[in-house]
C-alpha atoms as a PDB file:
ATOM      1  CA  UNK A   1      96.345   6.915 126.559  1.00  0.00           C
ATOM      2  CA  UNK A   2      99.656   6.158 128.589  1.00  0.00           C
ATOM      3  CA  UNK A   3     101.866   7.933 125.880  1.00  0.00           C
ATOM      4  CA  UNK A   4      99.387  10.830 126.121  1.00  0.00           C
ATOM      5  CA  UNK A   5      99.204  11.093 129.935  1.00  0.00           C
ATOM      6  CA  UNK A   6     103.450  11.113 130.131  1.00  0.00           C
ATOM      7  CA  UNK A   7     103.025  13.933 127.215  1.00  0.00           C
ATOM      8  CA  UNK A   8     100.714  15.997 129.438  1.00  0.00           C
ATOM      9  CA  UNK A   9     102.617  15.493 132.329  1.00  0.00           C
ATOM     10  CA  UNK A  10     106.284  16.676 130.591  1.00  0.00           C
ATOM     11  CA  UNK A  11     104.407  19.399 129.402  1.00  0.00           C
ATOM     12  CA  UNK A  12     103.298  20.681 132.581  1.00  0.00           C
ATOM     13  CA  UNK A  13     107.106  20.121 133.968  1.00  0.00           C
ATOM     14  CA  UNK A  14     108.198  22.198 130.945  1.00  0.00           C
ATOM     15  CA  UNK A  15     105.854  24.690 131.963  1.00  0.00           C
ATOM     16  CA  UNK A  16     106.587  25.065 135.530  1.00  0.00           C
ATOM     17  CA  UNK A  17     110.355  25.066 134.971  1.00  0.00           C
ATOM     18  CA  UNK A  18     110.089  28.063 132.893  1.00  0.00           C
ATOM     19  CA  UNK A  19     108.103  30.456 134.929  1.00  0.00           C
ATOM     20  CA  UNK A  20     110.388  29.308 138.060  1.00  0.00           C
ATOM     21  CA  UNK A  21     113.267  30.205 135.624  1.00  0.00           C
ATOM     22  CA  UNK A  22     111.973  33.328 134.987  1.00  0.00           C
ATOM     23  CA  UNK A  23     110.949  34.902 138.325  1.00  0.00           C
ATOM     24  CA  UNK A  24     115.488  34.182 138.626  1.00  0.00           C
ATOM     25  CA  UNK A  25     116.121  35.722 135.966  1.00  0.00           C
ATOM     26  CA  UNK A  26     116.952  40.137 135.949  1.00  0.00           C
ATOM     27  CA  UNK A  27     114.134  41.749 135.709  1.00  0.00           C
ATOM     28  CA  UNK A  28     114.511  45.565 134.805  1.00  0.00           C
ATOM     29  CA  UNK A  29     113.730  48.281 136.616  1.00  0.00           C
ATOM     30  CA  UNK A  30     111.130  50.087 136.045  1.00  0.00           C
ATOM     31  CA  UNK A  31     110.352  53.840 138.152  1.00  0.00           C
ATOM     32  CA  UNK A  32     107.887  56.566 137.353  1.00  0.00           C
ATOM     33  CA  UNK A  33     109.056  58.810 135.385  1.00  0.00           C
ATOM     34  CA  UNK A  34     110.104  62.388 136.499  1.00  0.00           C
ATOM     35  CA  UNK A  35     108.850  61.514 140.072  1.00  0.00           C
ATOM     36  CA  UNK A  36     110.417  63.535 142.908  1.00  0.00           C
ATOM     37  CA  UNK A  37     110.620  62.833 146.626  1.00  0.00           C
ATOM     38  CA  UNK A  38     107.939  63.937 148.872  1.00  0.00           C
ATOM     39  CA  UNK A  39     106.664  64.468 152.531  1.00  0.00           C
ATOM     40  CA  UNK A  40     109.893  65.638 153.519  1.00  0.00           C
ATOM     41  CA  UNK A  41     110.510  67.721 157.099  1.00  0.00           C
ATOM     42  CA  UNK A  42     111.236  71.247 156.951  1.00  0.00           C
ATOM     43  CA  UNK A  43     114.398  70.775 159.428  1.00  0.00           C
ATOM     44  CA  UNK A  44     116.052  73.557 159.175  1.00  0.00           C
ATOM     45  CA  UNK A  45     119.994  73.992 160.156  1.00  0.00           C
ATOM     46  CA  UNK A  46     121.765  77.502 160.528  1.00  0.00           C
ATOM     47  CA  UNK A  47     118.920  78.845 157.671  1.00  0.00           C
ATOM     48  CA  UNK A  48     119.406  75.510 155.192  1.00  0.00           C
ATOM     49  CA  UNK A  49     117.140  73.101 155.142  1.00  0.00           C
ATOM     50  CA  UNK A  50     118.054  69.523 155.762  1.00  0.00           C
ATOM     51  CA  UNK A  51     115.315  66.785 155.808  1.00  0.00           C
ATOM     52  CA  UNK A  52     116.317  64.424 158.485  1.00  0.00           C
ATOM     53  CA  UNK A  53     114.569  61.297 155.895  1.00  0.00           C
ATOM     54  CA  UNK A  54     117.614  62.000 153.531  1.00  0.00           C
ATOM     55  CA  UNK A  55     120.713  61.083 154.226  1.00  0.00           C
ATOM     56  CA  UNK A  56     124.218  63.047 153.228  1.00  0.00           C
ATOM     57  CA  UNK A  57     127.850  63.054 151.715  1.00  0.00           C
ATOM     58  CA  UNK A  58     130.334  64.980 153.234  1.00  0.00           C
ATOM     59  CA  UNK A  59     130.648  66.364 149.593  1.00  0.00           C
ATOM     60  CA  UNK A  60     127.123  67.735 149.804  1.00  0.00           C
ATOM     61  CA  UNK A  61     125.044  65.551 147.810  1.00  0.00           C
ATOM     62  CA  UNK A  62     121.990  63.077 149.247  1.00  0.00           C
ATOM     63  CA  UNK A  63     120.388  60.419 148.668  1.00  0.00           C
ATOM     64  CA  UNK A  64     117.140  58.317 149.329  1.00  0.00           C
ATOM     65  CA  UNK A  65     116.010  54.874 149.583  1.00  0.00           C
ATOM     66  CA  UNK A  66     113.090  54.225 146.919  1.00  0.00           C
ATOM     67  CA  UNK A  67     112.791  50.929 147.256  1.00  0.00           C
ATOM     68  CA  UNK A  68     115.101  47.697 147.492  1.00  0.00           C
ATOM     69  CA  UNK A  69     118.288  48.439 145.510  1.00  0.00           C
ATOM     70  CA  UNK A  70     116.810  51.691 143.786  1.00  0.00           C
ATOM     71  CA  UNK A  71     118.518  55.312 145.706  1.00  0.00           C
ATOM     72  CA  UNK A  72     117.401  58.725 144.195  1.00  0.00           C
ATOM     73  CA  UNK A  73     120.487  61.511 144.502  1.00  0.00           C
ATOM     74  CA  UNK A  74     120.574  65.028 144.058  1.00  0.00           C
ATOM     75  CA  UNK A  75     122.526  68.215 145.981  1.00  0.00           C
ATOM     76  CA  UNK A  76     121.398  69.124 149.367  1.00  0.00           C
ATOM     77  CA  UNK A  77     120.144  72.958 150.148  1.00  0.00           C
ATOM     78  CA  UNK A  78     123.615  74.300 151.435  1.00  0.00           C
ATOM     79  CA  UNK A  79     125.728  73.390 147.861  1.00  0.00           C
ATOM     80  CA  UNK A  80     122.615  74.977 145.697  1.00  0.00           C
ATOM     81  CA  UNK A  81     123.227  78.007 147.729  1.00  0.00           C
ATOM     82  CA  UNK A  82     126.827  77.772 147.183  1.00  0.00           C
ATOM     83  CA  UNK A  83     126.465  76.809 143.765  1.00  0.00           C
ATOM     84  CA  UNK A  84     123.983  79.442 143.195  1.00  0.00           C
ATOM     85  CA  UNK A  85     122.057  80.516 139.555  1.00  0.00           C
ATOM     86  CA  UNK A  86     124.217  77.997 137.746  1.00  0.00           C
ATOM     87  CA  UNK A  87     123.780  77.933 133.765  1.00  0.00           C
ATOM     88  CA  UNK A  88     124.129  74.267 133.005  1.00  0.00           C
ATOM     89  CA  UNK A  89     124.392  70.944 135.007  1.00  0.00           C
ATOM     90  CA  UNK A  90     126.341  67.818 133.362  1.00  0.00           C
ATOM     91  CA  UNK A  91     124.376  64.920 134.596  1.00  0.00           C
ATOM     92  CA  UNK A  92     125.849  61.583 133.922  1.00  0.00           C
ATOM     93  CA  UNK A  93     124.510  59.156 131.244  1.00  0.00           C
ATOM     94  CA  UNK A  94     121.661  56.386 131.995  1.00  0.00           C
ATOM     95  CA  UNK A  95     123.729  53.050 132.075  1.00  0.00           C
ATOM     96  CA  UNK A  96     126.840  54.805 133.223  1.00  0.00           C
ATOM     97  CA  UNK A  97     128.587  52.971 136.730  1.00  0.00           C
ATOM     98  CA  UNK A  98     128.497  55.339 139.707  1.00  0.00           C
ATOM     99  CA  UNK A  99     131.310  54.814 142.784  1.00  0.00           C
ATOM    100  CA  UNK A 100     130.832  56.356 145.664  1.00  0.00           C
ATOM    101  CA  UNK A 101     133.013  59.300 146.222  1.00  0.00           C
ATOM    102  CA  UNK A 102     133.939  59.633 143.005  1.00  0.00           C
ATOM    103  CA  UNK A 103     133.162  62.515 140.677  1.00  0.00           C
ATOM    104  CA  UNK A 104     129.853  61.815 138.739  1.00  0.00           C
ATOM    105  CA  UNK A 105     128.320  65.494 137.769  1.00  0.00           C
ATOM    106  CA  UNK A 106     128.921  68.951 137.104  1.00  0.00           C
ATOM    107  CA  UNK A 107     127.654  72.532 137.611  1.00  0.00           C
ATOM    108  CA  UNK A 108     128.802  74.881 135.442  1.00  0.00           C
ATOM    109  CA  UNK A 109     128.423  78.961 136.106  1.00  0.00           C
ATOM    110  CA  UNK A 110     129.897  81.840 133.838  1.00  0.00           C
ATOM    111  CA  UNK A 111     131.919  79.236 131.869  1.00  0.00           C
ATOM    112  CA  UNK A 112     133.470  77.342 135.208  1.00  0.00           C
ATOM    113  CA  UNK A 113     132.863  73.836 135.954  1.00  0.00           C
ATOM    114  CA  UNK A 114     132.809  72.292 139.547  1.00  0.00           C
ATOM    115  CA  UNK A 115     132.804  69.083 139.933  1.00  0.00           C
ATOM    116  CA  UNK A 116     129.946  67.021 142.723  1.00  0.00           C
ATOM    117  CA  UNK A 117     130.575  63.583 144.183  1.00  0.00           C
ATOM    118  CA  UNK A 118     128.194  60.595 144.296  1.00  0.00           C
ATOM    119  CA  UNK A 119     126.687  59.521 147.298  1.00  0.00           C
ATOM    120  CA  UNK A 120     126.277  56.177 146.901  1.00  0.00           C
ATOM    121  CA  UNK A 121     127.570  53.305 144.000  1.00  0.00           C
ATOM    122  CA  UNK A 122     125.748  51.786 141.531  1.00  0.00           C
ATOM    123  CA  UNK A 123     123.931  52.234 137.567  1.00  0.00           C
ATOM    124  CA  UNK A 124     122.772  55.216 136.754  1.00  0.00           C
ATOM    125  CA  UNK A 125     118.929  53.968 135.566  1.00  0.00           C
ATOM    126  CA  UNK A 126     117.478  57.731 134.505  1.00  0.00           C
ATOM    127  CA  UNK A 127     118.386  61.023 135.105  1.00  0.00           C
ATOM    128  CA  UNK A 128     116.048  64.330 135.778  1.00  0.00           C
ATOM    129  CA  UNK A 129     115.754  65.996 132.363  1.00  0.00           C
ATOM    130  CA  UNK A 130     113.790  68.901 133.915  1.00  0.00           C
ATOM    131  CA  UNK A 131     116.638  69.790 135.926  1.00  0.00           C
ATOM    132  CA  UNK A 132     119.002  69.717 133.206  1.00  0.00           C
ATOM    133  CA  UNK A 133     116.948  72.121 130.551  1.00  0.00           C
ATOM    134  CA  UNK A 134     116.247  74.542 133.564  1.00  0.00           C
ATOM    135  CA  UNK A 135     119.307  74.259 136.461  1.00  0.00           C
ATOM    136  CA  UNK A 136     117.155  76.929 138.609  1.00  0.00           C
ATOM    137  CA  UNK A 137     115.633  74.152 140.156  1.00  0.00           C
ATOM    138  CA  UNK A 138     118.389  72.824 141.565  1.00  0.00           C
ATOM    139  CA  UNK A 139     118.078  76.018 143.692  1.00  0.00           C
ATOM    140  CA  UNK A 140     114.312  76.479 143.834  1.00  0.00           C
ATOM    141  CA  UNK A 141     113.994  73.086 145.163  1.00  0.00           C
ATOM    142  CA  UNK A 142     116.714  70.860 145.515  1.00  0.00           C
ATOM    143  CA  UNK A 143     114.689  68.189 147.379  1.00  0.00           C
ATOM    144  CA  UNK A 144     112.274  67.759 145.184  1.00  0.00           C
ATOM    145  CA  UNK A 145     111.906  68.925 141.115  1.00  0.00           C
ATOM    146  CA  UNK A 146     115.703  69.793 141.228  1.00  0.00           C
ATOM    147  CA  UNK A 147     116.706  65.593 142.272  1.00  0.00           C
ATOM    148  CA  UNK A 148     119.600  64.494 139.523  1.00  0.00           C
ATOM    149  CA  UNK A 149     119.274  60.697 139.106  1.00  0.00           C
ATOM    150  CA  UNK A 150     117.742  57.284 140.057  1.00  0.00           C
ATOM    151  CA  UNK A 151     120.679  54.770 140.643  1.00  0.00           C
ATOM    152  CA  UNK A 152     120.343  50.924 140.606  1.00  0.00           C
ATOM    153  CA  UNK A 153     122.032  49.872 144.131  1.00  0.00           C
ATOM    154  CA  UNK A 154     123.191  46.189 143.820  1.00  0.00           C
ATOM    155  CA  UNK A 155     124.734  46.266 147.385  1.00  0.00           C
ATOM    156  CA  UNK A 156     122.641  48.080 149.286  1.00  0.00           C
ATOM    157  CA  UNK A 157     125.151  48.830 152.043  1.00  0.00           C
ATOM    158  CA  UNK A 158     127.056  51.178 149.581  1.00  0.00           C
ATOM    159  CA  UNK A 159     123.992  53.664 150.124  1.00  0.00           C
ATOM    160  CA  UNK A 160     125.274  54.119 154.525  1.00  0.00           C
ATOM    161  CA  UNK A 161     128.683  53.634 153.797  1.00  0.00           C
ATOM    162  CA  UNK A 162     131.070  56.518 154.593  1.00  0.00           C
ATOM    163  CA  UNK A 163     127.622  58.887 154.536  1.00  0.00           C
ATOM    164  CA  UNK A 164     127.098  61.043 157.255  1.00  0.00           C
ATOM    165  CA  UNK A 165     125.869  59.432 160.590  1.00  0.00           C
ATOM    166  CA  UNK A 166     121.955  60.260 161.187  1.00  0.00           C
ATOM    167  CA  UNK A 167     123.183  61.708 164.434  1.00  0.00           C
ATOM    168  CA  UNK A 168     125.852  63.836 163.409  1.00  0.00           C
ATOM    169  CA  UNK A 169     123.808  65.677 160.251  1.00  0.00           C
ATOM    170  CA  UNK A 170     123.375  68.759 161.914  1.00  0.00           C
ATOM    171  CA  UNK A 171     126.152  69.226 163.540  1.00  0.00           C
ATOM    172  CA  UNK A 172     127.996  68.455 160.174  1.00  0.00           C
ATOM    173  CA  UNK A 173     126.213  71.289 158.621  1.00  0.00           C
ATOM    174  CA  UNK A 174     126.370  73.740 161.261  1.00  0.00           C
ATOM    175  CA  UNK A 175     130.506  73.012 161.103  1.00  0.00           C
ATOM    176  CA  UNK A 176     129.806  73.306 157.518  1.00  0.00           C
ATOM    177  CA  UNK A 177     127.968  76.600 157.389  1.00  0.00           C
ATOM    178  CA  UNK A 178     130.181  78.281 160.292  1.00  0.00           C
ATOM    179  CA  UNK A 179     133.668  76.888 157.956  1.00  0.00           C
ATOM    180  CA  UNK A 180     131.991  78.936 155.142  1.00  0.00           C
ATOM    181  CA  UNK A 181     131.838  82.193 157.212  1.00  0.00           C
ATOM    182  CA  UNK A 182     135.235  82.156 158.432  1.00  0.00           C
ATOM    183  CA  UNK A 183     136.711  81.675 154.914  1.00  0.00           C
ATOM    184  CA  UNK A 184     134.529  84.222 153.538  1.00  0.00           C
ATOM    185  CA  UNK A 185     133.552  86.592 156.904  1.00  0.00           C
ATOM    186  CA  UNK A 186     131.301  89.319 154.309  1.00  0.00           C
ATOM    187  CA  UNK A 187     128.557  85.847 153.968  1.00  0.00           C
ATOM    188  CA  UNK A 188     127.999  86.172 157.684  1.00  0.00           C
ATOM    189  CA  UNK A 189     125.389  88.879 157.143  1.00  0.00           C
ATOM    190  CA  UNK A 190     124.235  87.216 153.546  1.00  0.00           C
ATOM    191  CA  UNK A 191     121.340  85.536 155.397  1.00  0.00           C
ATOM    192  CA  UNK A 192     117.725  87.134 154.687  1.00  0.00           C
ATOM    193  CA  UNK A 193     116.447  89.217 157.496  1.00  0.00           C
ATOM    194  CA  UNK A 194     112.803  86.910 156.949  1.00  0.00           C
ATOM    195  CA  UNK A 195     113.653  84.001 159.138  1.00  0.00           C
ATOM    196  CA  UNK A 196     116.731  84.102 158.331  1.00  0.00           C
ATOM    197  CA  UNK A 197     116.970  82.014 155.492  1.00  0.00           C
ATOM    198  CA  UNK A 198     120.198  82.223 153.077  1.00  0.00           C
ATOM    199  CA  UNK A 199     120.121  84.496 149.997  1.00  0.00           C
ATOM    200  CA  UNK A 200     119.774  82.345 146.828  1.00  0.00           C
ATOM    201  CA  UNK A 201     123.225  82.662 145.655  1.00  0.00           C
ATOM    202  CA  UNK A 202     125.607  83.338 148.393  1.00  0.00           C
ATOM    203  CA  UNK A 203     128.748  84.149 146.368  1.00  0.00           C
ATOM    204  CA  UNK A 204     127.045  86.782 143.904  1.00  0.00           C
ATOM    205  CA  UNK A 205     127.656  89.330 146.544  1.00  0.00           C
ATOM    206  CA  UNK A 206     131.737  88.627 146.532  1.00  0.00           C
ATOM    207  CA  UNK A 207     132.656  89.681 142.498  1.00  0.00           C
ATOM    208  CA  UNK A 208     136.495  88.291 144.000  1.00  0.00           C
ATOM    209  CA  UNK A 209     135.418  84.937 145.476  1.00  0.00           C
ATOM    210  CA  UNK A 210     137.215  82.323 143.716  1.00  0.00           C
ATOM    211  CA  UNK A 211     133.625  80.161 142.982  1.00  0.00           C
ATOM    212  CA  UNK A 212     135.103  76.904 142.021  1.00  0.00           C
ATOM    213  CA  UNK A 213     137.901  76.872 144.683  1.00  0.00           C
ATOM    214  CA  UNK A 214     135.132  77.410 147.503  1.00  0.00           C
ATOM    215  CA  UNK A 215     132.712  75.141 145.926  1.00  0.00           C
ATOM    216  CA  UNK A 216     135.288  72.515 145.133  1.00  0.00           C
ATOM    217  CA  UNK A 217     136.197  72.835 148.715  1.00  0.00           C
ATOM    218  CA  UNK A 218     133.093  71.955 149.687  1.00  0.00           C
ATOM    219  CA  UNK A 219     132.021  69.473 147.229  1.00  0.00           C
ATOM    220  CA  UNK A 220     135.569  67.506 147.902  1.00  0.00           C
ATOM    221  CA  UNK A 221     136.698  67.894 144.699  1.00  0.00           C
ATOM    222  CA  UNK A 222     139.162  70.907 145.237  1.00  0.00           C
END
């Protein structure tokens, strides 16, 4: 009965050690697929939107906090415009390291690439594959169906550091927006007469505007 009792009782030990073992141990993560952000303000800036929930690269490009260590990214309303009916975007592969700053995808328009920076570090863990097999949506709705990747975030204060301040967003993109018009003075009338939105692709009206040296300006990868 003794040697059957001790049995019992190393079993349960055995037992206990492993599930404490594996609540440690990596667990993967696991999002829904081809979700998109929602309940975002319409805050608008100079005619582009800009949620104020998001927050932005000086390389135009946001991101969001999901959830602990998980940031969605994607291109904020001003670079779509830029960017405009783009035929292809070259997202980065799922498992493929991410630093901040750095160049991690492409938009490619009448066989020129330019180049986009990340806005925060980490894993890529999945990538929008609507976006990719239709790149209008990066215009359409760059917020929400036209969001590029989910990124795993081990440090967490990668995802504020060397972003834009909260306080400063608007201002950023008014300097932004007003920068564009002096280096290109025709795209100060390019906004819609209806609220005064922008046009959906502000450099189709200027056949000699140099599209990857104004978006690379931009973008920060000039």
């Amino acid at each position: 009965m003794t040697v059957i009792l001790v049995l019992v009782t190393f079993s349960i030990f055995i037992l206990l050690d492993w599930v404490v073992n594996r609540r440690k141990a990596p667990q993967a993560v696991v999002v829904p697929a081809h979700s998109a952000p929602r309940f975002l303000d319409q805050s608008y800036v100079e005619g582009f939107l800009v949620p104020e929930q998001l927050a932005y690269h000086p390389g135009h490009s946001w991101a969001m906090h999901e959830r602990r260590n998980l940031v969605r990214i994607g291109i904020d309303d001003f670079a779509a415009a830029l960017a405009g009916h783009v035929e292809r975007v070259e997202l980065p592969k799922p498992g493929q390291w991410l630093r901040q700053g750095q160049k991690a995808w492409s938009l490619v328009r009448d066989g020129e690439k330019s180049e986009m920076v990340s806005p925060t570090e980490g894993e890529v863990i999945e990538i929008n594959p609507e976006v990719a097999a239709n790149p209008d949506l990066l215009r359409k709705d760059p917020y929400g169906k036209g969001w590029l990747a989910l990124i795993h975030v081990p440090d967490e204060e990668s995802t504020t550091r060397n972003l834009v301040p909260k306080g400063l967003v608007r201002g950023w993109m008014r300097e932004a927006v007003g920068r564009l018009y002096s280096l290109q003075p025709q795209l100060a009338g390019a906004v819609a007469a209806d609220g005064g939105l922008p046009t959906e692709d502000l450099l189709a009206s200027l056949p000699d505007a140099n599209w990857r040296k104004v978006t690379g300006e931009f973008f920060l990868t000039a």
